[in-house]
PDB file of N, CA and C in Angstrom:
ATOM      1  N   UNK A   1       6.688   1.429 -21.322  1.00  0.00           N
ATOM      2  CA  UNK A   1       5.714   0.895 -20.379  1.00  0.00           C
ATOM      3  C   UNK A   1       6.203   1.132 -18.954  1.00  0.00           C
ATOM      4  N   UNK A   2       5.220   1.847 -17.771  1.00  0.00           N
ATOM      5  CA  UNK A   2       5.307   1.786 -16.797  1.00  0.00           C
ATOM      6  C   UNK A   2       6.597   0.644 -15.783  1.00  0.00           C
ATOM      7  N   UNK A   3       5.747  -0.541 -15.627  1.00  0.00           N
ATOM      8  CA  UNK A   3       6.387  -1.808 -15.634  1.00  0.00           C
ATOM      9  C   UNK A   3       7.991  -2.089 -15.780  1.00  0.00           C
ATOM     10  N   UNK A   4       8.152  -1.742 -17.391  1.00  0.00           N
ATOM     11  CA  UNK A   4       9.456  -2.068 -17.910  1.00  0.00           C
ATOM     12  C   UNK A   4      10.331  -0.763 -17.144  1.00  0.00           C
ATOM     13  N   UNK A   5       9.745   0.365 -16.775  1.00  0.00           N
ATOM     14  CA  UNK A   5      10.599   1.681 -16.626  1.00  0.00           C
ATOM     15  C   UNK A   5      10.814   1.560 -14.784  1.00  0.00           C
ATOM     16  N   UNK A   6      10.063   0.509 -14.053  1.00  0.00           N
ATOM     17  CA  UNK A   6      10.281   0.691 -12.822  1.00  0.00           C
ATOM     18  C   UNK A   6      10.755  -0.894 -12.635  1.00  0.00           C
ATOM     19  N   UNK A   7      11.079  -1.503 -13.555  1.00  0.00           N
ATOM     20  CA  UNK A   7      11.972  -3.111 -13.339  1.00  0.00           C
ATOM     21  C   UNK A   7      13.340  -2.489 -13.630  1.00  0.00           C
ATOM     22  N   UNK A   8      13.786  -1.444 -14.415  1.00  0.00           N
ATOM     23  CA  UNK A   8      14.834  -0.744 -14.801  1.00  0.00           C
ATOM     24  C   UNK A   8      15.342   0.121 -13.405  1.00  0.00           C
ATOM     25  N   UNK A   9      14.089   0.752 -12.889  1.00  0.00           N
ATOM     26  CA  UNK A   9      14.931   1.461 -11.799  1.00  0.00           C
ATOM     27  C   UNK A   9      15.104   0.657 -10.779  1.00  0.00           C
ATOM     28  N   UNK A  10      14.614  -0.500 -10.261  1.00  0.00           N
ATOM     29  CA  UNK A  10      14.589  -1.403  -8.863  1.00  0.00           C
ATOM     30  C   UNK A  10      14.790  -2.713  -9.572  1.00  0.00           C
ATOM     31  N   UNK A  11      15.785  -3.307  -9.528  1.00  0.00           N
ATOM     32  CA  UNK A  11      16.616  -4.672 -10.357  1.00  0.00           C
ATOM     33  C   UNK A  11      15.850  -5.157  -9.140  1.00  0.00           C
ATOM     34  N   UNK A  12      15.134  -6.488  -9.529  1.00  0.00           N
ATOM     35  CA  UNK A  12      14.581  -7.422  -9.002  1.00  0.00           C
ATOM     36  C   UNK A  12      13.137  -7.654  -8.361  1.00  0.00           C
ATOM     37  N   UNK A  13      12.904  -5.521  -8.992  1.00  0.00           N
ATOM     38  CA  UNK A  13      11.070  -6.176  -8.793  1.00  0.00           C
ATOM     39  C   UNK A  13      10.285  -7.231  -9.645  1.00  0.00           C
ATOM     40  N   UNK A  14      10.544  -7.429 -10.511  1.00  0.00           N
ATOM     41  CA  UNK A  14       9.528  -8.445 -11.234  1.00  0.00           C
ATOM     42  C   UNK A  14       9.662  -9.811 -10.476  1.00  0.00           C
ATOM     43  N   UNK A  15      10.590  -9.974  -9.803  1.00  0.00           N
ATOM     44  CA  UNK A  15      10.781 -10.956  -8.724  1.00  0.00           C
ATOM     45  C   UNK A  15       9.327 -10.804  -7.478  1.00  0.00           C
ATOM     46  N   UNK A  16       9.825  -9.917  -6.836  1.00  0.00           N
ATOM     47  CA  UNK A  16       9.485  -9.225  -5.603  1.00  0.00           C
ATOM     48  C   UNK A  16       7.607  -9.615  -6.191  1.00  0.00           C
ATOM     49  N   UNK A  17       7.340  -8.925  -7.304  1.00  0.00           N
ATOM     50  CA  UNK A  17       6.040  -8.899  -7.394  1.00  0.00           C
ATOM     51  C   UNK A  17       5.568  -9.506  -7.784  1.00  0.00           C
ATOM     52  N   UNK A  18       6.498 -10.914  -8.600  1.00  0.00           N
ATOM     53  CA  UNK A  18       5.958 -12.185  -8.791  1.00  0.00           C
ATOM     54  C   UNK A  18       5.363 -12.875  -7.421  1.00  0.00           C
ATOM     55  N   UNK A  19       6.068 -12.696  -6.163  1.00  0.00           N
ATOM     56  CA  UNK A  19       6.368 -12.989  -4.879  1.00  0.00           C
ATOM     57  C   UNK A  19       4.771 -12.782  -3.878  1.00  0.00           C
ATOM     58  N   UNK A  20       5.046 -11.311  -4.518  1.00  0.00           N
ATOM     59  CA  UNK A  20       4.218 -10.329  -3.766  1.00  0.00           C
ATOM     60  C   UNK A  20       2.815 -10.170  -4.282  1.00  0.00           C
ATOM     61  N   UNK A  21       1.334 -10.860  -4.503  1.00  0.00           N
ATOM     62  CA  UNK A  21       0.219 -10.650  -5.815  1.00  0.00           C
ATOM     63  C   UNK A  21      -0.162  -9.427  -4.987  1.00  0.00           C
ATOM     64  N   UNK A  22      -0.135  -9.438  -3.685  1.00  0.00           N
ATOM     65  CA  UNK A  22      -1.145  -7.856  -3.430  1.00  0.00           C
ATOM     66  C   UNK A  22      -0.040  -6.672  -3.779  1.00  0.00           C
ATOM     67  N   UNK A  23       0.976  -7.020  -3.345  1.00  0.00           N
ATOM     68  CA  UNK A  23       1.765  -5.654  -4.216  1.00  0.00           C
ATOM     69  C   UNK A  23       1.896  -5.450  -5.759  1.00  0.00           C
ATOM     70  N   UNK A  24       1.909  -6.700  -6.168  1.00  0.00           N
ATOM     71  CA  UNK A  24       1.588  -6.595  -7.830  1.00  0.00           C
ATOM     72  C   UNK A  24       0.413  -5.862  -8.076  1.00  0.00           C
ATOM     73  N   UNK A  25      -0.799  -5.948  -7.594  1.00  0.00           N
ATOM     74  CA  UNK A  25      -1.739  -5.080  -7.756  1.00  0.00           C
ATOM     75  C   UNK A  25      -1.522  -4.054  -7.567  1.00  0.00           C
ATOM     76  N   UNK A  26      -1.242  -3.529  -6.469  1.00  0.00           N
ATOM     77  CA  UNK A  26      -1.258  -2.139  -5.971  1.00  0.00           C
ATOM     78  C   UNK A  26      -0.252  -1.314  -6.966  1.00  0.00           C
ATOM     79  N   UNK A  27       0.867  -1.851  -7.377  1.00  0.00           N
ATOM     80  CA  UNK A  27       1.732  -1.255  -8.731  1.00  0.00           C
ATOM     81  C   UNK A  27       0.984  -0.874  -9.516  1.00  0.00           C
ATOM     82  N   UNK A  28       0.208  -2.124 -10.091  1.00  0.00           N
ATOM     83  CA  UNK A  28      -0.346  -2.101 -11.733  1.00  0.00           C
ATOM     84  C   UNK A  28      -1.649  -1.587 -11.255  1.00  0.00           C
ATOM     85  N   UNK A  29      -2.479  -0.930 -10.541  1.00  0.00           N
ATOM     86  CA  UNK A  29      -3.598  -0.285 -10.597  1.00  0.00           C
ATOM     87  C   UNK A  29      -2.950   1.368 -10.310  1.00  0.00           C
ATOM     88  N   UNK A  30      -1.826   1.624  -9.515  1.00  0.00           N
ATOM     89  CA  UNK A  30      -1.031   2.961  -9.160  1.00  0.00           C
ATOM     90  C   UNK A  30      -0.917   3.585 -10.459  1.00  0.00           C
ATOM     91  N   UNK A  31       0.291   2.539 -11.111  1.00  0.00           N
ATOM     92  CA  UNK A  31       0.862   3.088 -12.360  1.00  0.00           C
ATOM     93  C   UNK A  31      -0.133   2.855 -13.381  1.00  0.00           C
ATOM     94  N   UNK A  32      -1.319   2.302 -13.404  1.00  0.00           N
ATOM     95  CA  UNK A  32      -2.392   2.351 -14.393  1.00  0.00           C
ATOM     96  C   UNK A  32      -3.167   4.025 -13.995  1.00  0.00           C
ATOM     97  N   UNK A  33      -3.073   4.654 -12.800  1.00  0.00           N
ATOM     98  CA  UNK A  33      -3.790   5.552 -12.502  1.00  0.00           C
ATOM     99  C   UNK A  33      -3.270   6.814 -12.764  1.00  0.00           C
ATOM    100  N   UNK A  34      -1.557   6.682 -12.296  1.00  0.00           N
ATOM    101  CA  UNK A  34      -1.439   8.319 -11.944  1.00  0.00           C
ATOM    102  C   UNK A  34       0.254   8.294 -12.426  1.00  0.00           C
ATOM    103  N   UNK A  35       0.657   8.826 -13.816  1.00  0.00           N
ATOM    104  CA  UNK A  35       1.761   9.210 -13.789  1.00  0.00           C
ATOM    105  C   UNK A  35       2.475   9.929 -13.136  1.00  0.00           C
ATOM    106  N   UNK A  36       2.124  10.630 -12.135  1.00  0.00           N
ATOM    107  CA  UNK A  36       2.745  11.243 -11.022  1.00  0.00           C
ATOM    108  C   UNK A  36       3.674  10.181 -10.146  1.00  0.00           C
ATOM    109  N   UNK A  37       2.637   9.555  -9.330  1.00  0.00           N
ATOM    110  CA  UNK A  37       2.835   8.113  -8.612  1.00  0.00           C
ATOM    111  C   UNK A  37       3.484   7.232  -9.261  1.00  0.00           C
ATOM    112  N   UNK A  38       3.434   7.138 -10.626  1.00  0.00           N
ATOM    113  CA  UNK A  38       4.709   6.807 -10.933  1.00  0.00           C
ATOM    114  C   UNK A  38       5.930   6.303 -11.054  1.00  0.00           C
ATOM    115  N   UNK A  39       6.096   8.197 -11.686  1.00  0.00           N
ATOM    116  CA  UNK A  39       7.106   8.733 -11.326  1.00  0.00           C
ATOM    117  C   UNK A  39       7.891   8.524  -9.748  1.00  0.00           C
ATOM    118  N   UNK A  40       7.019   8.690  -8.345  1.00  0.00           N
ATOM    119  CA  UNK A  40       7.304   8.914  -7.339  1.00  0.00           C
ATOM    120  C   UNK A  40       7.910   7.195  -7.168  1.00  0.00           C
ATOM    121  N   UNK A  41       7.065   5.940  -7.518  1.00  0.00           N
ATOM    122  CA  UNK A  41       7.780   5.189  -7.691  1.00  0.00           C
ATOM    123  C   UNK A  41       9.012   4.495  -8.100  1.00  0.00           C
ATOM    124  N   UNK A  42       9.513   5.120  -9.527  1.00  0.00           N
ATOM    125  CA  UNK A  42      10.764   5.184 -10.079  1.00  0.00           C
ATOM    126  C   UNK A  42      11.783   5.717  -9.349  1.00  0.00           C
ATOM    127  N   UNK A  43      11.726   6.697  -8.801  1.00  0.00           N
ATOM    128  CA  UNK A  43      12.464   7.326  -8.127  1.00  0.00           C
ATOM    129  C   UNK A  43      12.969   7.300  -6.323  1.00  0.00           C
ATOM    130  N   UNK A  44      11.598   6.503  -5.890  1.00  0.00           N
ATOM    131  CA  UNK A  44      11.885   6.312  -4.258  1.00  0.00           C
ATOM    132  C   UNK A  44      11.356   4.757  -4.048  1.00  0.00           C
ATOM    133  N   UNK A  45      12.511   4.329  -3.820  1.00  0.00           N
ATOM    134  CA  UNK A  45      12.313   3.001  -3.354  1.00  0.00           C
ATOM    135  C   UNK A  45      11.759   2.618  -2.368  1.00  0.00           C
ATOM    136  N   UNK A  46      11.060   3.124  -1.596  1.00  0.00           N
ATOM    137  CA  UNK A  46      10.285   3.399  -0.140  1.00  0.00           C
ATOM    138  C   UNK A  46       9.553   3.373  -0.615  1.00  0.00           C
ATOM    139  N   UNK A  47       8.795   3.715  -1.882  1.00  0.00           N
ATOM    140  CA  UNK A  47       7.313   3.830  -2.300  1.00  0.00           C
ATOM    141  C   UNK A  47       7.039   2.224  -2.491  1.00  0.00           C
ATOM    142  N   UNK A  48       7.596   1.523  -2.992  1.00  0.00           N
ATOM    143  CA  UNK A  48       7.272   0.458  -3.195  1.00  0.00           C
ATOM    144  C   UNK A  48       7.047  -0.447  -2.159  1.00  0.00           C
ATOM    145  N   UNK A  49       8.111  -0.348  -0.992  1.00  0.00           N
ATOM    146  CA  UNK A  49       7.590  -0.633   0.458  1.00  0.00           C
ATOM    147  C   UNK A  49       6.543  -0.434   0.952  1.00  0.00           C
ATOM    148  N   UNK A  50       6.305   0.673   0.785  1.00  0.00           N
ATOM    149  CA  UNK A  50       5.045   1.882   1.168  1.00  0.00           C
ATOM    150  C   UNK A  50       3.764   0.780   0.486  1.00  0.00           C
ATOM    151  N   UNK A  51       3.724   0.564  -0.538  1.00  0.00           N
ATOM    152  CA  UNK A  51       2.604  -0.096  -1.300  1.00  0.00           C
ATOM    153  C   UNK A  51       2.626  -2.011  -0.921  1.00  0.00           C
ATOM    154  N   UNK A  52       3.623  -2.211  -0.618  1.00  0.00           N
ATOM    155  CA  UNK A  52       3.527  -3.612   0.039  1.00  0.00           C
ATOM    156  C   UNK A  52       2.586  -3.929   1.353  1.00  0.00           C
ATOM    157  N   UNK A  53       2.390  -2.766   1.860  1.00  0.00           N
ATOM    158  CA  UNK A  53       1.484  -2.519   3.088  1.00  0.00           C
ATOM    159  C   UNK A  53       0.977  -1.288   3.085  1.00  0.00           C
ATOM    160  N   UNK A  54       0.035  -0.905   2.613  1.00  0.00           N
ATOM    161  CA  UNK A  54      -0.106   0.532   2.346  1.00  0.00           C
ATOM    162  C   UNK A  54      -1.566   0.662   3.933  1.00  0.00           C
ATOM    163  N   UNK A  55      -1.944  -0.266   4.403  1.00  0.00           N
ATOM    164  CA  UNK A  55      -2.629   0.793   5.639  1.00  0.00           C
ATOM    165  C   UNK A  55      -2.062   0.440   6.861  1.00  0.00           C
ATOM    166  N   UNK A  56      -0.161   0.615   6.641  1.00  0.00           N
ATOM    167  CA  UNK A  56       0.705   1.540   7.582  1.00  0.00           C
ATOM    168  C   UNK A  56       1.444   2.887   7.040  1.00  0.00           C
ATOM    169  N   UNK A  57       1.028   3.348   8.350  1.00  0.00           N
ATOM    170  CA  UNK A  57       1.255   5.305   8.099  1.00  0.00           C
ATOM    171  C   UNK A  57       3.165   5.467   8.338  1.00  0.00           C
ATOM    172  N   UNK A  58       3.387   6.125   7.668  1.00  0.00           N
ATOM    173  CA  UNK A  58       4.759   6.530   8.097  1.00  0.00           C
ATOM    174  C   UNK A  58       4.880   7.974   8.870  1.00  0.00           C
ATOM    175  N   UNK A  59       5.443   7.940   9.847  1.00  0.00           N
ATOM    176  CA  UNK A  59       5.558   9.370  10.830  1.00  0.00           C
ATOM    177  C   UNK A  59       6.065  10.181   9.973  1.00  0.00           C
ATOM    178  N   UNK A  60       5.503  11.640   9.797  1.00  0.00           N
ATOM    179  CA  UNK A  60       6.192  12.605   9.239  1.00  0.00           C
ATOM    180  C   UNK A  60       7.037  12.808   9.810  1.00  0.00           C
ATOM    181  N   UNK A  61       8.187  13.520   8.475  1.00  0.00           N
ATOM    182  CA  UNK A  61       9.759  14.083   9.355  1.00  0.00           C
ATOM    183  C   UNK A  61       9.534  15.813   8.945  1.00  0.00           C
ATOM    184  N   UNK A  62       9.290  15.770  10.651  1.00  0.00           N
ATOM    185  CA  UNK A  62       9.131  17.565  10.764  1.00  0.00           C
ATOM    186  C   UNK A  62      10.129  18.480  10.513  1.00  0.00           C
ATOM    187  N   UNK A  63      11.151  17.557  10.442  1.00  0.00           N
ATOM    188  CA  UNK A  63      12.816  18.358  11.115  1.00  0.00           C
ATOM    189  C   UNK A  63      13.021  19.628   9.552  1.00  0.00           C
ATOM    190  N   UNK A  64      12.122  18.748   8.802  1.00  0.00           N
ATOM    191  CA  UNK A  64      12.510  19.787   7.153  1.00  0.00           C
ATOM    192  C   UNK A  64      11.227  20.038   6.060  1.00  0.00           C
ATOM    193  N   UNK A  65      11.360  21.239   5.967  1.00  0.00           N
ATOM    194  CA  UNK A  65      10.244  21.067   4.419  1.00  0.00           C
ATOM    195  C   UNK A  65      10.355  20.182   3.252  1.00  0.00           C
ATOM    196  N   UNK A  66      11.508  19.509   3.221  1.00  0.00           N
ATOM    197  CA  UNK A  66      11.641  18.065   2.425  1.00  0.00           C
ATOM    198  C   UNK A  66      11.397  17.184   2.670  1.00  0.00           C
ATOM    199  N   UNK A  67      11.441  16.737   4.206  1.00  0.00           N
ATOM    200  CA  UNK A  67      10.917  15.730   4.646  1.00  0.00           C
ATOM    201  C   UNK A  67       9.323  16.006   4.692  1.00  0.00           C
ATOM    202  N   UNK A  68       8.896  16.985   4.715  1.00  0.00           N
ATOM    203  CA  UNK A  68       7.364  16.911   5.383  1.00  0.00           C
ATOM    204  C   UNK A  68       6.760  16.481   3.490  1.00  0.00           C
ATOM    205  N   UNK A  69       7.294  17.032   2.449  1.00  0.00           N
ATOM    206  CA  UNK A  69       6.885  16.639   0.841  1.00  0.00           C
ATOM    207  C   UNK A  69       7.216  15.644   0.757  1.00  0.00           C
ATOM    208  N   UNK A  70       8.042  14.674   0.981  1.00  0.00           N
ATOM    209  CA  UNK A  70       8.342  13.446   1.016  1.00  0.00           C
ATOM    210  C   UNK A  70       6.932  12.896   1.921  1.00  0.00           C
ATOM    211  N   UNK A  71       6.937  12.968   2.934  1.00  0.00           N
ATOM    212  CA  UNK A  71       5.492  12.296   3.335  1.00  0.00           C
ATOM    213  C   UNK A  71       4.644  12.661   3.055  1.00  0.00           C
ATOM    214  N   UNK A  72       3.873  13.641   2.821  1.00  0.00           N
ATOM    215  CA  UNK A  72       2.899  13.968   2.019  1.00  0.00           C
ATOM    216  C   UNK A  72       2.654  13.181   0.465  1.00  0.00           C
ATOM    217  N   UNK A  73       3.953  13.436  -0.177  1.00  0.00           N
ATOM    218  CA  UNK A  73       4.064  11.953  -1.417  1.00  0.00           C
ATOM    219  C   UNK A  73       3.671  10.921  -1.329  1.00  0.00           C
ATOM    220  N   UNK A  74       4.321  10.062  -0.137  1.00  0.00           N
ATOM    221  CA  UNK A  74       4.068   8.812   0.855  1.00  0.00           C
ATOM    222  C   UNK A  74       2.230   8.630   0.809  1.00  0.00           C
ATOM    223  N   UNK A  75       1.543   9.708   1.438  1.00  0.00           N
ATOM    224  CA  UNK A  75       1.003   9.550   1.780  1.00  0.00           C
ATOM    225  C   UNK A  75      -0.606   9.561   0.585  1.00  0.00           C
ATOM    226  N   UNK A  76      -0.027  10.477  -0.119  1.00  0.00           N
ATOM    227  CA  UNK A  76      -0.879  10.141  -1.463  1.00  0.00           C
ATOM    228  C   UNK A  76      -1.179   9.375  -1.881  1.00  0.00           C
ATOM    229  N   UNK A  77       0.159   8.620  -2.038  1.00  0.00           N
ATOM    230  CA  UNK A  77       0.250   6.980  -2.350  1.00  0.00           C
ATOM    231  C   UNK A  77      -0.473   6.254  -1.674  1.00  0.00           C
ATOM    232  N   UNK A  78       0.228   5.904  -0.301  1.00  0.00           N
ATOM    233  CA  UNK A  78      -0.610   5.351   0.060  1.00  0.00           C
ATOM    234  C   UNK A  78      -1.990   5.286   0.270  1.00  0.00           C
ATOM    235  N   UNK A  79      -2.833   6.508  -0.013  1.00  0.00           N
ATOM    236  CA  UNK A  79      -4.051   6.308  -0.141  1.00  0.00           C
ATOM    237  C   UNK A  79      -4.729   6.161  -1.239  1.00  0.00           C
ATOM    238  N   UNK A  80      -3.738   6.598  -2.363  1.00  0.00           N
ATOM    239  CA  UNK A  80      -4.430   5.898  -3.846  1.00  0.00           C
ATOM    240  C   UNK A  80      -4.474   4.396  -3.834  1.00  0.00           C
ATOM    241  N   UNK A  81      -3.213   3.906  -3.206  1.00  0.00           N
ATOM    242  CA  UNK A  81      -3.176   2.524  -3.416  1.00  0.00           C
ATOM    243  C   UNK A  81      -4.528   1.944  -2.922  1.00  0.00           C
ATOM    244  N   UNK A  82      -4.760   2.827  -1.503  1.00  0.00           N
ATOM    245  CA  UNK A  82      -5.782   1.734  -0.897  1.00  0.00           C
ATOM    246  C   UNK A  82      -7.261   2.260  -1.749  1.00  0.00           C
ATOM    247  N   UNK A  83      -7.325   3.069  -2.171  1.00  0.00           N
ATOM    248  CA  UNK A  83      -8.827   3.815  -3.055  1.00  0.00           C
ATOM    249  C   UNK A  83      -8.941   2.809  -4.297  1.00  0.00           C
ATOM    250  N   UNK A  84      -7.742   2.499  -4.868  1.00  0.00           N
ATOM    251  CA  UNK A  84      -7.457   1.588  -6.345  1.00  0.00           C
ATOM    252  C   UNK A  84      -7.851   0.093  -6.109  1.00  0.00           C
ATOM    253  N   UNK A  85      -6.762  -0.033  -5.327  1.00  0.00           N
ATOM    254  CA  UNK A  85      -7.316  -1.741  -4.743  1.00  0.00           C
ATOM    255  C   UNK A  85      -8.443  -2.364  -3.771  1.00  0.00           C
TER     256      UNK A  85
END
């Protein structure tokens, strides 16, 4: 389960999102939507920030073609979140 695989990668979200009901949503409608997003969740702990407030933009980082896919990720997200919820 989604859920169980991103309480495994971030020790103390089930806290956080007990805490948090609009970020609890925005998780469980994300990871109900898009195994991609995810994934991108499991792996970047910023995403979950990112979804605690998702209509604030994060400045792209121009300096690299990694940084600019990293926000572009960001930014997916954040607009699924806000399309979902």
């Amino acid at each position: 389960m989604a859920l169980d695989r991103l309480g495994a990668a971030h020790p103390g979200l089930h806290t956080r999102l007990a805490e948090d009901p609009d970020l609890a949503r925005a998780v469980v409608a994300v990871t109900a939507a898009s195994r991609s997003l995810t994934r991108l969740l499991e792996t970047d702990a910023a995403s979950l920030d990112l979804l605690a407030d998702p209509t604030r933009r994060l400045e792209p980082d121009v300096a690299s073609p990694e940084g600019l896919v990293a926000w572009k990720r960001h930014e997916l997200l954040r607009i699924a979140a806000l399309d979902l919820v």
